[in-house]
PDB file of N, CA and C in Angstrom:
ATOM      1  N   UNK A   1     -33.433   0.782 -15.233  1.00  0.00           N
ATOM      2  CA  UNK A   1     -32.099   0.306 -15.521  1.00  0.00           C
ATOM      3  C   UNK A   1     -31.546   0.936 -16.800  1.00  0.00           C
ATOM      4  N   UNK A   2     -31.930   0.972 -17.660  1.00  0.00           N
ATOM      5  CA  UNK A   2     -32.182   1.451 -18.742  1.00  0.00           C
ATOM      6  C   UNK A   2     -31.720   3.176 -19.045  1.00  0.00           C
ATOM      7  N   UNK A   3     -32.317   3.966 -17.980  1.00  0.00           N
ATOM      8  CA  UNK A   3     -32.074   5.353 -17.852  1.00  0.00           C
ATOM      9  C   UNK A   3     -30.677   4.905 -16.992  1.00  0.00           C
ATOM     10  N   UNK A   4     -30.216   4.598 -16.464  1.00  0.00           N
ATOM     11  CA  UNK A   4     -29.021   4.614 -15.343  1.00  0.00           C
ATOM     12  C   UNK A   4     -28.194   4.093 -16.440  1.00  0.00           C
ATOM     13  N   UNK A   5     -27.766   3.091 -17.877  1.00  0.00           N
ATOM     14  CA  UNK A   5     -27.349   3.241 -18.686  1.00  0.00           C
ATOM     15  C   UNK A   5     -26.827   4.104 -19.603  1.00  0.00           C
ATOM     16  N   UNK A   6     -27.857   4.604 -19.891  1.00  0.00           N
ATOM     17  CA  UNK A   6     -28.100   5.751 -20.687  1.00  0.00           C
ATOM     18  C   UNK A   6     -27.123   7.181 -20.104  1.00  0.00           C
ATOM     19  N   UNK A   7     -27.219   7.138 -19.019  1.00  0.00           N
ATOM     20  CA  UNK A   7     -27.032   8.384 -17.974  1.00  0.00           C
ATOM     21  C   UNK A   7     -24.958   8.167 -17.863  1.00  0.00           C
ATOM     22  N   UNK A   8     -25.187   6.633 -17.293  1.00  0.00           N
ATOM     23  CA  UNK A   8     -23.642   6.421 -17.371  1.00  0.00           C
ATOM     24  C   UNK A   8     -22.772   6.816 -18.730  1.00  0.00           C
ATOM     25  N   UNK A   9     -23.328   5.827 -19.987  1.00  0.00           N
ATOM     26  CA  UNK A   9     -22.840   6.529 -21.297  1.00  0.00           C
ATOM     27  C   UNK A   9     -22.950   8.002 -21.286  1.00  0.00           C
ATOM     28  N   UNK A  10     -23.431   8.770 -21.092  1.00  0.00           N
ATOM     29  CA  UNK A  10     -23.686  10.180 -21.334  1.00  0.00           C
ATOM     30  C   UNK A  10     -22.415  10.835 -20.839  1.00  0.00           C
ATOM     31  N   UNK A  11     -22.532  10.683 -19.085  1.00  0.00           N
ATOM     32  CA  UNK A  11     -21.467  10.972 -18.756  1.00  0.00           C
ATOM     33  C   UNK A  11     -20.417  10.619 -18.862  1.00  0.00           C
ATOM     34  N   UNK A  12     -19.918   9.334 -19.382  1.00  0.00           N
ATOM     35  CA  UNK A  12     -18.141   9.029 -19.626  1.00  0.00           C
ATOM     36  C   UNK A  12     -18.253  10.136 -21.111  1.00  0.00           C
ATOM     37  N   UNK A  13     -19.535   9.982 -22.020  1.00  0.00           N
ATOM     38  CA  UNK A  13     -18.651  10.921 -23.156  1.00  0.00           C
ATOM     39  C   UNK A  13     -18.405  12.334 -22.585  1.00  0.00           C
ATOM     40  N   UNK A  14     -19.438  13.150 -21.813  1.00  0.00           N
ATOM     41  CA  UNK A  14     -19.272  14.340 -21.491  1.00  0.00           C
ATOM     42  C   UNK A  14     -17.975  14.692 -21.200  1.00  0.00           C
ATOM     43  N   UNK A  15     -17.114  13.353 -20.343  1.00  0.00           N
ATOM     44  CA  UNK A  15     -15.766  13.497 -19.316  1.00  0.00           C
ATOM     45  C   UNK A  15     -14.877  13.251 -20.451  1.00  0.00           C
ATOM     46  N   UNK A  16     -15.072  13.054 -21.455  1.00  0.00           N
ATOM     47  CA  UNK A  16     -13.827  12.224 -23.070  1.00  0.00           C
ATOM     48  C   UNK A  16     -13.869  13.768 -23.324  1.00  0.00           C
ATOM     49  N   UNK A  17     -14.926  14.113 -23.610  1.00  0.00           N
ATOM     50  CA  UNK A  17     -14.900  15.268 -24.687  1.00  0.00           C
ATOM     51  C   UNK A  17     -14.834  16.308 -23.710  1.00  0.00           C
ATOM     52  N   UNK A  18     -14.953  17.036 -22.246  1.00  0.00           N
ATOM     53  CA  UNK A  18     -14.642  17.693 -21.415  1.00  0.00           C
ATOM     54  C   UNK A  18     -12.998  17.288 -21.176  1.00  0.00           C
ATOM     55  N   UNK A  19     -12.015  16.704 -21.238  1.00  0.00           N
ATOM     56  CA  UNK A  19     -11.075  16.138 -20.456  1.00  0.00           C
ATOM     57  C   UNK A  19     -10.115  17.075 -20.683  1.00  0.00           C
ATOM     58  N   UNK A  20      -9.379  17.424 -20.155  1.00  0.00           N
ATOM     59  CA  UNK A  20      -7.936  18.370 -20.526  1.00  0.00           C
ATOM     60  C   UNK A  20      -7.029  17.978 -21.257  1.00  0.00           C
ATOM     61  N   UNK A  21      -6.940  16.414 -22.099  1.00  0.00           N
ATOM     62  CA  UNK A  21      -6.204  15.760 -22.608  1.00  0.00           C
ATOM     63  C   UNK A  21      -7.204  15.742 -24.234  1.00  0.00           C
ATOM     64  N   UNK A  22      -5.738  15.013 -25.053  1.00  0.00           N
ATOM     65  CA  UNK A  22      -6.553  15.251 -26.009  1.00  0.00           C
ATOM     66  C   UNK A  22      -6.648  13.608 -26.246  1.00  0.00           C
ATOM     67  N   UNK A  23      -7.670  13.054 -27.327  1.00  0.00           N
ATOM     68  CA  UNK A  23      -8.200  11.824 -27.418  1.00  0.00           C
ATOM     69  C   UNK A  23      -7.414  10.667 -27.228  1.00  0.00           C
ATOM     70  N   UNK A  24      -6.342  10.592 -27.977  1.00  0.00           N
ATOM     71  CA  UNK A  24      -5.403   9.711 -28.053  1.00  0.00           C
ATOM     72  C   UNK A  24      -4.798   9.303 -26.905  1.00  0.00           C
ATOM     73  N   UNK A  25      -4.631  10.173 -25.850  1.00  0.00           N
ATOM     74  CA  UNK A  25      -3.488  10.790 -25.097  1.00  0.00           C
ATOM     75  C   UNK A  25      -4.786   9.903 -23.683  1.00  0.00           C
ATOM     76  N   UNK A  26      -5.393  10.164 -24.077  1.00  0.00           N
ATOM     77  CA  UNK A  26      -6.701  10.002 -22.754  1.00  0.00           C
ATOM     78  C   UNK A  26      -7.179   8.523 -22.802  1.00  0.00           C
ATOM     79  N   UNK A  27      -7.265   8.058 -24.359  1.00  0.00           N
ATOM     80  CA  UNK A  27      -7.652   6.904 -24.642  1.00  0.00           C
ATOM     81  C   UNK A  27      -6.668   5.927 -23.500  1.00  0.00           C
ATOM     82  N   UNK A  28      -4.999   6.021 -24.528  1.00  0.00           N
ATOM     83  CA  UNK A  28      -3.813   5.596 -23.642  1.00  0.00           C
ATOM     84  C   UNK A  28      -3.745   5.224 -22.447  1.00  0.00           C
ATOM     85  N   UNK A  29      -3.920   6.956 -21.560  1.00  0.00           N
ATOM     86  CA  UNK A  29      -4.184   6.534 -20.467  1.00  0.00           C
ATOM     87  C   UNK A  29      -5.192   5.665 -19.537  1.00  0.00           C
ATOM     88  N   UNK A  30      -6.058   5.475 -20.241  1.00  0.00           N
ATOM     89  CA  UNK A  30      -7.362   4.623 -20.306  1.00  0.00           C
ATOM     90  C   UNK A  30      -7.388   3.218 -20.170  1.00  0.00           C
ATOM     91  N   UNK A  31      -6.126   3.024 -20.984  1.00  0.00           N
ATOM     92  CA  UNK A  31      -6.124   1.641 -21.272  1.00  0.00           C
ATOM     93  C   UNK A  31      -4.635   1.187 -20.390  1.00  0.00           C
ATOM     94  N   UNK A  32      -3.931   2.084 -19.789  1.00  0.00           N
ATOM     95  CA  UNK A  32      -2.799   1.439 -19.244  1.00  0.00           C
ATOM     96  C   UNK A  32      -3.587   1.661 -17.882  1.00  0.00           C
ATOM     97  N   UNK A  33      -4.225   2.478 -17.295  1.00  0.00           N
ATOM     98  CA  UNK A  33      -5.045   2.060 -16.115  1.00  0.00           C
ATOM     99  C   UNK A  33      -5.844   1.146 -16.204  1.00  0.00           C
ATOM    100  N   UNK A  34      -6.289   0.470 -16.990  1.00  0.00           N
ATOM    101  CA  UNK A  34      -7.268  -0.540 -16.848  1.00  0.00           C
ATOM    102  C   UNK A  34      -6.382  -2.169 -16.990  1.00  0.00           C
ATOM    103  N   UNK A  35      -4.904  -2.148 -17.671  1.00  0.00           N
ATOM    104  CA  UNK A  35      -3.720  -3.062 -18.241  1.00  0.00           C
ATOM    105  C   UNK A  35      -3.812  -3.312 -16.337  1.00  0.00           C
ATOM    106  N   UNK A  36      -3.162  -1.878 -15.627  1.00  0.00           N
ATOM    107  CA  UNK A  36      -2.892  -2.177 -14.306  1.00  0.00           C
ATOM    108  C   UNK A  36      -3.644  -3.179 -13.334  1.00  0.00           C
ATOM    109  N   UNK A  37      -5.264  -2.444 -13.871  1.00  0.00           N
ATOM    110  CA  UNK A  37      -6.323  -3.100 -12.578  1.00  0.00           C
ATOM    111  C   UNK A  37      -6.243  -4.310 -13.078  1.00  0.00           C
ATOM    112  N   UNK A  38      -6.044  -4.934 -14.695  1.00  0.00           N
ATOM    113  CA  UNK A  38      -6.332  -6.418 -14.914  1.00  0.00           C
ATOM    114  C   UNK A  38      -5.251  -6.793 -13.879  1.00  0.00           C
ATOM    115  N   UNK A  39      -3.925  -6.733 -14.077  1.00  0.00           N
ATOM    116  CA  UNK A  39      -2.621  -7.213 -13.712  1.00  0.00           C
ATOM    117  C   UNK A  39      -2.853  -7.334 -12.766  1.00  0.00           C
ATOM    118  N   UNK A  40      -3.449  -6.486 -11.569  1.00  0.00           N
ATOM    119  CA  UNK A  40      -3.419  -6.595  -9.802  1.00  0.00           C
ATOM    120  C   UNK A  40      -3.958  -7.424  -9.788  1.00  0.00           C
ATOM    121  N   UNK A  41      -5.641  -7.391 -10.419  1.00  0.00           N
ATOM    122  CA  UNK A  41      -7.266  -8.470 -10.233  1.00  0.00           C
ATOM    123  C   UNK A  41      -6.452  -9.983 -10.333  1.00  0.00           C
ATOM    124  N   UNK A  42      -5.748  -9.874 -11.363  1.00  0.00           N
ATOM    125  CA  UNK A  42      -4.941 -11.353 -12.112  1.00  0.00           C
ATOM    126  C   UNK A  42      -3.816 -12.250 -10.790  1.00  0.00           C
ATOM    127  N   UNK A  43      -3.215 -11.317 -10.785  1.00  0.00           N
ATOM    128  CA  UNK A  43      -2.326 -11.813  -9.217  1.00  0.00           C
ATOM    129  C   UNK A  43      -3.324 -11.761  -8.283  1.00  0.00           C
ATOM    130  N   UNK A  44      -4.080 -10.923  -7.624  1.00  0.00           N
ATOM    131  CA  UNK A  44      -4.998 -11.154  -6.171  1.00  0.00           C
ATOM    132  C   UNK A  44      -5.652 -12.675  -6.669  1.00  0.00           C
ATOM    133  N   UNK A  45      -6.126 -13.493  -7.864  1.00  0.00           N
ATOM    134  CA  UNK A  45      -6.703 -14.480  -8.269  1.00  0.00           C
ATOM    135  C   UNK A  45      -5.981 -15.218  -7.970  1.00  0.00           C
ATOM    136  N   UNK A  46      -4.700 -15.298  -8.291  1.00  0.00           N
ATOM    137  CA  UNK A  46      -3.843 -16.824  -8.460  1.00  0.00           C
ATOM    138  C   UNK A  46      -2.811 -16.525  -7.193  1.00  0.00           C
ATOM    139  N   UNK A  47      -3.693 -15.871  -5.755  1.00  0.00           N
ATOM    140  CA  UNK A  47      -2.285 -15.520  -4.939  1.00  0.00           C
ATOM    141  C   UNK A  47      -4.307 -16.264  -3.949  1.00  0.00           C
ATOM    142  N   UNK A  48      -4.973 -15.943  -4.651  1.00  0.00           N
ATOM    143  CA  UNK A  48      -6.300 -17.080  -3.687  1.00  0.00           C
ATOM    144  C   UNK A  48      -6.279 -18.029  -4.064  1.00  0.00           C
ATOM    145  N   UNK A  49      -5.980 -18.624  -5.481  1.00  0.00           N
ATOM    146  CA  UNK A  49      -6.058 -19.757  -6.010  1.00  0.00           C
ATOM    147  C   UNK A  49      -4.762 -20.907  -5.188  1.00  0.00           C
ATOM    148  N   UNK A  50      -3.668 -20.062  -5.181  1.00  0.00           N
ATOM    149  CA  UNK A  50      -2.619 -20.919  -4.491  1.00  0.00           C
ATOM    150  C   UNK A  50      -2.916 -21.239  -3.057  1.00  0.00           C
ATOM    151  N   UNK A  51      -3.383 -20.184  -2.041  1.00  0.00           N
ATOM    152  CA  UNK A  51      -3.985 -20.149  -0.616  1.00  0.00           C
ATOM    153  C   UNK A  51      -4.622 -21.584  -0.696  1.00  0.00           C
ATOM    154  N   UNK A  52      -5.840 -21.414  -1.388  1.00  0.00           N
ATOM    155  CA  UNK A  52      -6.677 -22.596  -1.529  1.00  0.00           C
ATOM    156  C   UNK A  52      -6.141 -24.051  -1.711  1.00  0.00           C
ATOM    157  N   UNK A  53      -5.417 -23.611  -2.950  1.00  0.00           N
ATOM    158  CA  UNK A  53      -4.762 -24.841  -2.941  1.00  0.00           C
ATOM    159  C   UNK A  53      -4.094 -25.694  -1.773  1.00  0.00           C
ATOM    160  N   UNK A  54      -2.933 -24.753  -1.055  1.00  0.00           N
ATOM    161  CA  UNK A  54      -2.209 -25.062   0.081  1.00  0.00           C
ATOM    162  C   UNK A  54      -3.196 -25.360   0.994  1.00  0.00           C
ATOM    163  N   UNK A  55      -4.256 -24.733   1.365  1.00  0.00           N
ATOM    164  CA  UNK A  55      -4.920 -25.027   2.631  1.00  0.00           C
ATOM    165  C   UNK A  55      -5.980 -26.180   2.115  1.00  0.00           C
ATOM    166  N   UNK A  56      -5.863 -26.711   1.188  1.00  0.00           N
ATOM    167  CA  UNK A  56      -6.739 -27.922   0.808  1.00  0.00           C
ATOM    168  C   UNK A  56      -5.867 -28.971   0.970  1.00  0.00           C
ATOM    169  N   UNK A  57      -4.209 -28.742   0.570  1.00  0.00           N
ATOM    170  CA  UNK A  57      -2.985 -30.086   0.926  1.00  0.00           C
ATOM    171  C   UNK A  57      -2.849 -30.606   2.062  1.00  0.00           C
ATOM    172  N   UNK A  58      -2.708 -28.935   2.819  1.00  0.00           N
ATOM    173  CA  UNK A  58      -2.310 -29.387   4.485  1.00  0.00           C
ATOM    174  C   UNK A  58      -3.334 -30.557   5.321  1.00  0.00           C
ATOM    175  N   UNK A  59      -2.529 -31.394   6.107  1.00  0.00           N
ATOM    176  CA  UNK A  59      -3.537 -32.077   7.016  1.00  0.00           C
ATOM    177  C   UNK A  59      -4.365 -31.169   8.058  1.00  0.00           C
ATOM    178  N   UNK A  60      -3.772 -30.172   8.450  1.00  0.00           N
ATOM    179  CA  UNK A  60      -4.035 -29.634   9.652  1.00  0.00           C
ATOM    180  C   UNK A  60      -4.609 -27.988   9.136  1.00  0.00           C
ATOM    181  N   UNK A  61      -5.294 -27.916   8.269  1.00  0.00           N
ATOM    182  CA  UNK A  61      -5.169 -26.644   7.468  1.00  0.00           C
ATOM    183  C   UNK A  61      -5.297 -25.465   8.564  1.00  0.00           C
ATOM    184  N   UNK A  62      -4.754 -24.475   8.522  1.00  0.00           N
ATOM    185  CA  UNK A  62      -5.292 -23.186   8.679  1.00  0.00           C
ATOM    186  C   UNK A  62      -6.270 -22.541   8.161  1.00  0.00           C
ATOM    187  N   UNK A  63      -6.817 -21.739   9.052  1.00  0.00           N
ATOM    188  CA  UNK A  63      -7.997 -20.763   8.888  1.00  0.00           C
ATOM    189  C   UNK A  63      -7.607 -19.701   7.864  1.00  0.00           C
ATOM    190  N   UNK A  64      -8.190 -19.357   6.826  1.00  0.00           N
ATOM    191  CA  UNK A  64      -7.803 -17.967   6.011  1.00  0.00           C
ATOM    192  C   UNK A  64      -8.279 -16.397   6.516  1.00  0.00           C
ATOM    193  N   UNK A  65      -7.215 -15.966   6.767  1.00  0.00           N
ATOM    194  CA  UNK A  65      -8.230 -15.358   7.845  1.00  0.00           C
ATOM    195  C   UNK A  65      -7.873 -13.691   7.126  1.00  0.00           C
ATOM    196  N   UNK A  66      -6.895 -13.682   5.903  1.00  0.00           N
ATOM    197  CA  UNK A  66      -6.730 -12.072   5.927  1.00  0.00           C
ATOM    198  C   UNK A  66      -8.166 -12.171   4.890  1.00  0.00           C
ATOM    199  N   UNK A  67      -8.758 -10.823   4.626  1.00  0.00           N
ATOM    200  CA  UNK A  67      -9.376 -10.104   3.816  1.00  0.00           C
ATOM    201  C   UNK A  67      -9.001  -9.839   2.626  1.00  0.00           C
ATOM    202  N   UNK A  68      -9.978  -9.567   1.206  1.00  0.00           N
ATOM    203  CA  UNK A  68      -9.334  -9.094   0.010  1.00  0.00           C
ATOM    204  C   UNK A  68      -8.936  -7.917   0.259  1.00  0.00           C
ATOM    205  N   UNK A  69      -9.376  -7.221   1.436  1.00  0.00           N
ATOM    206  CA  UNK A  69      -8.774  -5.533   1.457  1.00  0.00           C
ATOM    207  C   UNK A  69      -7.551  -5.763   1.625  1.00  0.00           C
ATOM    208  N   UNK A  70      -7.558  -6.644   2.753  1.00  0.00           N
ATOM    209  CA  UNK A  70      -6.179  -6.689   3.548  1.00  0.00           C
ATOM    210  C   UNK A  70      -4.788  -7.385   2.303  1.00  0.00           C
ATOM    211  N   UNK A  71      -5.393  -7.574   1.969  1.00  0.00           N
ATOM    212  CA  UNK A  71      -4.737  -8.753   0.751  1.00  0.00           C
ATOM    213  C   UNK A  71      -4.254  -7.673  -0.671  1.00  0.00           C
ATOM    214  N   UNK A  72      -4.992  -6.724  -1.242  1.00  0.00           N
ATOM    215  CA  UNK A  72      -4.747  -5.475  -1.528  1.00  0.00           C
ATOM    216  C   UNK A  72      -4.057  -4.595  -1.031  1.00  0.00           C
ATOM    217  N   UNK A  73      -4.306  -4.431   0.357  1.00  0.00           N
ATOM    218  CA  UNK A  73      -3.280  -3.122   0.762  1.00  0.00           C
ATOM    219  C   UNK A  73      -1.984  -3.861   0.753  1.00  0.00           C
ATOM    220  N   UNK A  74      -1.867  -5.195   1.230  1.00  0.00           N
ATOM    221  CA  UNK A  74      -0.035  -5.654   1.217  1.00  0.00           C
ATOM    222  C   UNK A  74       0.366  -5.507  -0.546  1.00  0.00           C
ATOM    223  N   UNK A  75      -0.892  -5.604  -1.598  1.00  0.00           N
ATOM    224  CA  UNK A  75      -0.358  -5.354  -3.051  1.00  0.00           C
ATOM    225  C   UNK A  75       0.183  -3.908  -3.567  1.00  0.00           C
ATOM    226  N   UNK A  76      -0.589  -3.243  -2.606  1.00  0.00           N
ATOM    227  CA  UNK A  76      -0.435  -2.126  -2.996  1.00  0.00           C
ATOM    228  C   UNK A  76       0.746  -1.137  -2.296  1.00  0.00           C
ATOM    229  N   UNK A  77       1.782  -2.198  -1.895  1.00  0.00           N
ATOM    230  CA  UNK A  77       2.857  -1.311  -1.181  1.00  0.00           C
ATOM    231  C   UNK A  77       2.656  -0.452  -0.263  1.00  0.00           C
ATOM    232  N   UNK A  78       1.565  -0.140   0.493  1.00  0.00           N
ATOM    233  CA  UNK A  78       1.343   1.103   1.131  1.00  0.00           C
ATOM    234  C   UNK A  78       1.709   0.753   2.396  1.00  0.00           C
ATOM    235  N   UNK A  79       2.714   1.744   3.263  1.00  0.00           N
ATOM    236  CA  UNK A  79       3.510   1.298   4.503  1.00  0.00           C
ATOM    237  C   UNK A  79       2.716   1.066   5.563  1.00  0.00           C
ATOM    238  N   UNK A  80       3.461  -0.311   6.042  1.00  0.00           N
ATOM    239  CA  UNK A  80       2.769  -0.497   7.178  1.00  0.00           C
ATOM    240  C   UNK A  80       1.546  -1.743   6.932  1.00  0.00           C
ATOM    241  N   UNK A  81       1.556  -2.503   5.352  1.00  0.00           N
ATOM    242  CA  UNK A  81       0.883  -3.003   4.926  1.00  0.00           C
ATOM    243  C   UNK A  81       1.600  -4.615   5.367  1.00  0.00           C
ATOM    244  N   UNK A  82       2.722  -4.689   4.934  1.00  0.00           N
ATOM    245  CA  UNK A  82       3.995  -5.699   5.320  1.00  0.00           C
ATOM    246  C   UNK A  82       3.648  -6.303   6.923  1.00  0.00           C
ATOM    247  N   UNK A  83       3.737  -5.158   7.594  1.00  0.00           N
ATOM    248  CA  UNK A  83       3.818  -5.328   9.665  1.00  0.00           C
ATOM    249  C   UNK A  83       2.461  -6.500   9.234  1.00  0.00           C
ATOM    250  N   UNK A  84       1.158  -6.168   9.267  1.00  0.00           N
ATOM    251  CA  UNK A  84       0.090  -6.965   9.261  1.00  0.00           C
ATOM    252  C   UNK A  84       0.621  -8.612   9.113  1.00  0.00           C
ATOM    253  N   UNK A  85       1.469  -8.624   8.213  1.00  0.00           N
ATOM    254  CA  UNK A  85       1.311 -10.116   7.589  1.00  0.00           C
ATOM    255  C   UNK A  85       2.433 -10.718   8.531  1.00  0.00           C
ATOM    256  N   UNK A  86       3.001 -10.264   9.227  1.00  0.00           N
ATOM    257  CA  UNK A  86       4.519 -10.847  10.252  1.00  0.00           C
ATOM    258  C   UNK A  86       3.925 -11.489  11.463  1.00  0.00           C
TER     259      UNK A  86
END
């Protein structure tokens, strides 16, 4: 475990200090891709948290039946993601 640590650190610095960008510029981008994945992770949470909720009120609940993929691709705008949920 330990070497597979080691190995991971190695390579993110190799890819910092290999990168075509310069530090600052890479860091940035670093951190507004990771701002994004919180923001999606954060809504996919409280878009299950509400599901749950609702299907715990109802008398007659429904089955949950989409997927986190499926539940992602309608986040992720990608066409044809919308049709699924109609």
């Amino acid at each position: 475990m330990v070497g597979i640590g080691l190995g991971l650190l190695a390579g993110a610095a190799a890819g910092l200090l290999l990168a075509p960008r310069r530090g600052t510029e890479m860091r940035a981008s670093l951190r507004a891709r990771a701002d994004l994945a919180l923001e999606r992770g954060m809504s996919l949470l409280e878009e299950g948290r509400r599901a749950l909720r609702t299907s715990q009120s109802d008398e007659s609940p429904a089955p949950l039946t989409a997927t986190l993929g499926e539940i992602a691709q309608m986040h992720s705008g990608e066409p044809g993601a919308s049709e699924a949920w109609s």
